[in-house]
Protein backbone atom coordinates (compact mmCIF):
# COMPACT_ATOMS: atom_id res chain seq x y z
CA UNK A 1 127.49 -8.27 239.01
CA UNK A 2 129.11 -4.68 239.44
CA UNK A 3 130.48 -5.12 236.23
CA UNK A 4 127.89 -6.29 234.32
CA UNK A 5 125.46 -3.19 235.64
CA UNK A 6 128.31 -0.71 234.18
CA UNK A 7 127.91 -2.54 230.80
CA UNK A 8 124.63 -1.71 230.91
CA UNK A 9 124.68 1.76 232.00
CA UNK A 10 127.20 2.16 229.56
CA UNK A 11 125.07 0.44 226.92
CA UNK A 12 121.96 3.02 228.10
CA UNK A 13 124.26 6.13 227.93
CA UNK A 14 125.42 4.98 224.39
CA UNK A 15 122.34 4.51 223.06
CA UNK A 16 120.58 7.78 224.39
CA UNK A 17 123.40 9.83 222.47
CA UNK A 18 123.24 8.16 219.39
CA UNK A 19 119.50 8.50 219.73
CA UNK A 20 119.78 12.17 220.17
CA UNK A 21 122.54 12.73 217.06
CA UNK A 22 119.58 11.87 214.91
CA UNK A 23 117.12 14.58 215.67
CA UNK A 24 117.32 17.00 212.72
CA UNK A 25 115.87 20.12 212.17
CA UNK A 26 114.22 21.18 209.10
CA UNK A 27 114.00 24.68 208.19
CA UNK A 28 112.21 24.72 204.42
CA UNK A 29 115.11 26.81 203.35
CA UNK A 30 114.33 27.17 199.63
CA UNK A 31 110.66 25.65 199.69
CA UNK A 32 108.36 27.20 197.01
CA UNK A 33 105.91 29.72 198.57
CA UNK A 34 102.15 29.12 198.98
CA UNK A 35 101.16 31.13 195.97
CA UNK A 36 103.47 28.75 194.22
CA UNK A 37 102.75 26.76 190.99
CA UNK A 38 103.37 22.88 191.97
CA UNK A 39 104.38 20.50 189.71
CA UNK A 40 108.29 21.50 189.98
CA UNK A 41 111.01 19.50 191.20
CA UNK A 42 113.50 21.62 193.94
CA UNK A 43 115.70 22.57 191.15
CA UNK A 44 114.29 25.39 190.35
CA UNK A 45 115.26 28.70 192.20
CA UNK A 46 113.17 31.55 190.25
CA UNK A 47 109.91 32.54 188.73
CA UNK A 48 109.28 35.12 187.01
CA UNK A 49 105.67 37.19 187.47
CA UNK A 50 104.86 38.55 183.96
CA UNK A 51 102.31 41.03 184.78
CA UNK A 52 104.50 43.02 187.54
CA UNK A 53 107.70 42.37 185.97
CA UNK A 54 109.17 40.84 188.94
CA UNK A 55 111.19 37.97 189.83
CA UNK A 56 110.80 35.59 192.94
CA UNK A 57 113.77 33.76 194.14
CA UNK A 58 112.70 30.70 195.89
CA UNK A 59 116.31 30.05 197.85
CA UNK A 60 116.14 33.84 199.85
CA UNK A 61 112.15 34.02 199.66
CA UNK A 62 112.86 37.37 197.96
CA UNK A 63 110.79 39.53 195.69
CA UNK A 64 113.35 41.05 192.85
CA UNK A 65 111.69 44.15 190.85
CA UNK A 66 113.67 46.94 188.97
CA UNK A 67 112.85 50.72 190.77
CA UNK A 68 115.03 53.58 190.62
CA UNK A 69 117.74 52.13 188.14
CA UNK A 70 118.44 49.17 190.08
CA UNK A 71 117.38 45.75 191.24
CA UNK A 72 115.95 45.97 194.03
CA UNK A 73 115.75 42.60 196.64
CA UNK A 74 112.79 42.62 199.19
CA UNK A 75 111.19 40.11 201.27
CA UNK A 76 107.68 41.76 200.13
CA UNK A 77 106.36 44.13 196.95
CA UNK A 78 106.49 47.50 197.23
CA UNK A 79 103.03 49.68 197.70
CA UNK A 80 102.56 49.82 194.03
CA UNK A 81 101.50 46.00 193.82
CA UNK A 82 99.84 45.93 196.93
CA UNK A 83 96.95 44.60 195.14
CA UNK A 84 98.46 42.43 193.46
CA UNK A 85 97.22 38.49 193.30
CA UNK A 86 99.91 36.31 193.70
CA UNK A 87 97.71 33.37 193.75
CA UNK A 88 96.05 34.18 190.37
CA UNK A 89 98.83 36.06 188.64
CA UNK A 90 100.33 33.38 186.32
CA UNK A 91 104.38 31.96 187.41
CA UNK A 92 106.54 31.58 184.60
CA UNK A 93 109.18 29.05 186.51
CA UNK A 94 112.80 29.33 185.25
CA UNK A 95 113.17 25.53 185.14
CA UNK A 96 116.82 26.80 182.62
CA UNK A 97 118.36 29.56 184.73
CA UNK A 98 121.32 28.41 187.54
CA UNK A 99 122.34 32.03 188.32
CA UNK A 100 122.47 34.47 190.80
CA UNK A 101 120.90 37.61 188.82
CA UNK A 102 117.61 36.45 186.47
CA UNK A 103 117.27 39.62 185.42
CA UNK A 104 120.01 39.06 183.03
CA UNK A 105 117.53 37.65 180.59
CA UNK A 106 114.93 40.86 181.15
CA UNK A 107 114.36 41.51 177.49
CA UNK A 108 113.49 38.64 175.98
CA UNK A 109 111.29 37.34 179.18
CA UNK A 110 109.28 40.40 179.02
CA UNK A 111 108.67 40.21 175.46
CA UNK A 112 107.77 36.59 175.43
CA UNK A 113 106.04 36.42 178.46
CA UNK A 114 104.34 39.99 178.40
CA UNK A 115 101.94 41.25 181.19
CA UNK A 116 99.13 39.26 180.64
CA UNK A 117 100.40 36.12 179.68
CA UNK A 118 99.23 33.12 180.55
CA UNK A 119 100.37 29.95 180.01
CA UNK A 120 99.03 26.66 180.74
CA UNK A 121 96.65 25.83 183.86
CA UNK A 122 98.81 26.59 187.15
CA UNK A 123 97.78 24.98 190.63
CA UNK A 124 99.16 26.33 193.68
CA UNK A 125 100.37 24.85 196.73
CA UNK A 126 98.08 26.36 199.01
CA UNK A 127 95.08 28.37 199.04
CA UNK A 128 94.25 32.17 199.40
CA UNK A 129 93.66 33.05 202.88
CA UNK A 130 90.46 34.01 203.21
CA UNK A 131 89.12 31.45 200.77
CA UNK A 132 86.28 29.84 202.37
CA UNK A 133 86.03 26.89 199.84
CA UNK A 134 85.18 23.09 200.40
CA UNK A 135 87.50 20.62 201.31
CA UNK A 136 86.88 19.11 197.81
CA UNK A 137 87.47 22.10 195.76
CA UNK A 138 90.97 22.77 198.49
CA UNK A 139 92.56 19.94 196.54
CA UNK A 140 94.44 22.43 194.38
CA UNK A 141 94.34 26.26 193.48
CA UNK A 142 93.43 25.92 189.38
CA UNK A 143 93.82 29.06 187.69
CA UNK A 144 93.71 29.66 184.12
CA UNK A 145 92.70 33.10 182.23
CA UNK A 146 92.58 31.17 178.45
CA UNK A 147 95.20 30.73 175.98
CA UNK A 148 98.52 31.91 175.75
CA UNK A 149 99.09 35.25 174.80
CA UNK A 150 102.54 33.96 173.42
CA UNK A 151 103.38 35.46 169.96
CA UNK A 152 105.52 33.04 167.29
């Protein structure tokens, strides 16, 4: 009888710490922000925002943007797009770009996506704080300013 309790003590105690090796923790390392376009599978690691000439990088949820002669990495914008809309300013997502430094391809992204481009419709993840909208219309974030300003 002794023996057979210790079994199933033993069973208990084994059971409770393979139970507890399968909690798991999930930090969202890498997740696309709220202002970000959906529609994207996690491959991606960049967008590029056209009209401030600035680069996002989804895996250190870092803001890259050229001042003073270099490329600057920042968790936030500086002052001088303080206004800017990062739910309505159009994402061009670098679904072709496995680097570390986007800005390697400057040139040609700002002359084919220049400041005011706009591509097709983009929806966001999540909606503008301070949006006081129906649950309805809080489906997705549509915004599209027209055409494509894309020259051939």
């Amino acid at each position: 009888m002794r023996a057979l309790k210790l079994i199933i003590i033993g069973i208990i105690l084994f059971l409770a710490c393979d139970m507890q090796a399968q909690v798991s923790v999930s930090l969202n390392i890498g997740s696309p922000p709220q202002w970000g376009p959906v529609g994207y599978d996690n491959d991606v690691r960049y967008y590029y925002l056209p009209d401030i000439e600035a680069y996002y990088d989804l895996q250190t949820a870092m803001f890259i943007y050229y001042g003073g002669g270099v490329w600057i990495h920042r968790k936030h914008l500086p002052l001088r797009y303080r206004n800017y809309d990062l739910y309505n300013g159009y994402k061009v997502v670098m679904t072709d770009y496995r680097g570390k430094t986007p800005y390697i391809h400057f040139k040609e992204y700002k002359i084919k996506y220049a400041k005011g481009y706009r591509g097709h419709e983009q929806k966001t993840y999540g909606m503008k704080p301070g949006n006081n909208k129906t649950k309805k219309q809080t489906k997705g974030n549509s915004h599209s300013k027209g055409k494509s300003n894309k020259k051939h």
